[in-house]
C-alpha atoms as a PDB file:
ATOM      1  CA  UNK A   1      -0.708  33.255  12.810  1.00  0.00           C
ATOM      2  CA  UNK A   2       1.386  31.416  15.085  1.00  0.00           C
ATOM      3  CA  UNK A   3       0.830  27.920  16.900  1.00  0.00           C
ATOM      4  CA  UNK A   4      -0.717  28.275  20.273  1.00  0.00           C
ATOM      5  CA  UNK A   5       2.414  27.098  22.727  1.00  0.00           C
ATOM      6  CA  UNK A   6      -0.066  24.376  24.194  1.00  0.00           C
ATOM      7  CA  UNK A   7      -0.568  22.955  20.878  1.00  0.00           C
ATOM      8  CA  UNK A   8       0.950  19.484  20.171  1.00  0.00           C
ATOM      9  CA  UNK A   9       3.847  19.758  17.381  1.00  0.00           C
ATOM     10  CA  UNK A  10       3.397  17.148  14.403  1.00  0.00           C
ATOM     11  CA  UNK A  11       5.739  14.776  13.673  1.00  0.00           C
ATOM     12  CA  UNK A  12       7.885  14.289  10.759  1.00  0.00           C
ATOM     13  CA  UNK A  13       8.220  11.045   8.596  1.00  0.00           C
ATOM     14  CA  UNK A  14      10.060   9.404   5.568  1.00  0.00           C
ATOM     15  CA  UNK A  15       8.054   6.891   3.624  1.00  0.00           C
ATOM     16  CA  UNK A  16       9.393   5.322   0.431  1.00  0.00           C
ATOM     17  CA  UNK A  17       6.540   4.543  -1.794  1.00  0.00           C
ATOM     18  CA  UNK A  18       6.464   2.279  -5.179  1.00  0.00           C
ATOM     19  CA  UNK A  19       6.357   4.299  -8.511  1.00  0.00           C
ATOM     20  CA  UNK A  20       2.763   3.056  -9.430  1.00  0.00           C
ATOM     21  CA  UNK A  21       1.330   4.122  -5.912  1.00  0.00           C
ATOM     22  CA  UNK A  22       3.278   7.546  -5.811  1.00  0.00           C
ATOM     23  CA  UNK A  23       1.708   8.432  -9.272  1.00  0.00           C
ATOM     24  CA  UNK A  24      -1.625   7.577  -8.222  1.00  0.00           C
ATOM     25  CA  UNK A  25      -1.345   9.845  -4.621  1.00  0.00           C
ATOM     26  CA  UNK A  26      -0.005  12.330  -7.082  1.00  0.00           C
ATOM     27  CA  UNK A  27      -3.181  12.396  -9.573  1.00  0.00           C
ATOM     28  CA  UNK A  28      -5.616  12.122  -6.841  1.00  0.00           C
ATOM     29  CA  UNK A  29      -3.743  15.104  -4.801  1.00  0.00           C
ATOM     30  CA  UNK A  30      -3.765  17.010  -8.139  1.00  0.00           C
ATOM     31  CA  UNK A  31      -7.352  16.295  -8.906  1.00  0.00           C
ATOM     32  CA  UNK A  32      -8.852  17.184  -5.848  1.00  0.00           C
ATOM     33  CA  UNK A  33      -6.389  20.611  -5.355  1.00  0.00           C
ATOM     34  CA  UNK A  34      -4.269  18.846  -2.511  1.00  0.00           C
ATOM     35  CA  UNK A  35      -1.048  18.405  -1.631  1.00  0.00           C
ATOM     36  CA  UNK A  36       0.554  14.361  -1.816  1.00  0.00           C
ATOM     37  CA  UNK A  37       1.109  15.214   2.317  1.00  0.00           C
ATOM     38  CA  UNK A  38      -2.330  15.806   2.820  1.00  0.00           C
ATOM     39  CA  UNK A  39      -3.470  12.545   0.737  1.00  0.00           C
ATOM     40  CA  UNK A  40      -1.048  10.754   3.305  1.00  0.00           C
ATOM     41  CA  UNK A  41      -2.209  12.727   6.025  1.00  0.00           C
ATOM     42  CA  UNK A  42      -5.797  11.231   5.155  1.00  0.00           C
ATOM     43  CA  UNK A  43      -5.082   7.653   4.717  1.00  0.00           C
ATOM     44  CA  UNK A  44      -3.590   7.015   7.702  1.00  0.00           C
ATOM     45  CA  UNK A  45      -6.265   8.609   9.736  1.00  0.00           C
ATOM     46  CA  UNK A  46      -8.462   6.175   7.217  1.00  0.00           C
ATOM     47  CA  UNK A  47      -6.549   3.315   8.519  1.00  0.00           C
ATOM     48  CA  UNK A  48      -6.195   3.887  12.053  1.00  0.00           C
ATOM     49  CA  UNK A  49     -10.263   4.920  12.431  1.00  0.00           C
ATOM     50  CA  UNK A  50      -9.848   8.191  13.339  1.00  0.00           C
ATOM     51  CA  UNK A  51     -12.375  10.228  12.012  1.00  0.00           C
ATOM     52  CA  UNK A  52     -11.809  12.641   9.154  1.00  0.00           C
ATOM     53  CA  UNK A  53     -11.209  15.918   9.731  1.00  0.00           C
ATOM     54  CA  UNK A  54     -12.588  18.961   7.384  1.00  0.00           C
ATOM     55  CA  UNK A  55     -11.070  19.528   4.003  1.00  0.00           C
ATOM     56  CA  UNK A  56     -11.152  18.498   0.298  1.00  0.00           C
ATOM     57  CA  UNK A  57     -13.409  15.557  -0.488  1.00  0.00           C
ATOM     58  CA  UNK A  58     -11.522  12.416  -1.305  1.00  0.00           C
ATOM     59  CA  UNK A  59     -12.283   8.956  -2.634  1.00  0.00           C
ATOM     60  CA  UNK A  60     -13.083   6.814   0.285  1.00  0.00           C
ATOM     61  CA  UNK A  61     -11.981   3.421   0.097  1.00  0.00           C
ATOM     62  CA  UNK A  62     -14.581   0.764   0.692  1.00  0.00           C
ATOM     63  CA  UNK A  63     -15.163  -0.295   3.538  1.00  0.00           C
ATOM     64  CA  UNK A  64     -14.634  -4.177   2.830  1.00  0.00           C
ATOM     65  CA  UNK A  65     -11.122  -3.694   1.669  1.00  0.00           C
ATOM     66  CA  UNK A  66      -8.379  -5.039   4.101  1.00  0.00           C
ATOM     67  CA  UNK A  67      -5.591  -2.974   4.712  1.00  0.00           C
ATOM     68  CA  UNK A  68      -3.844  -5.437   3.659  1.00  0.00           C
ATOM     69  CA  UNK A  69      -4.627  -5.610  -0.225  1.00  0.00           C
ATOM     70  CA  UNK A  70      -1.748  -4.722  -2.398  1.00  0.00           C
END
């Protein structure tokens, strides 16, 4: 089905991530029958507050970890 013409277009971006983290968004994609974009998708709206949108259940981080961590 097509996008309505009122509908906001999504933005495309490049992000270069460490080996170690890009396996890990890899196997948790893979385990929970998601793409890598998705897991992105998802922890950005994590980090910005937004809330989450339906879908596959992911790992939530805990709330007490900073952002910041790693």
């Amino acid at each position: 089905m097509a996008r309505p013409k009122t509908e906001k277009h999504p933005a495309r971006l490049t992000v270069t991530l460490d080996e170690e983290d890009y396996k890990e968004v890899c196997a948790r994609a893979e385990s929970n029958d998601v793409s890598a974009a998705w897991i992105i998708r998802r922890a950005v709206q994590t980090y910005l507050g937004r809330p989450q949108v339906s879908g596959a259940t992911v790992e939530r981080a805990s709330q007490t970890e900073s952002p910041n961590n790693g």
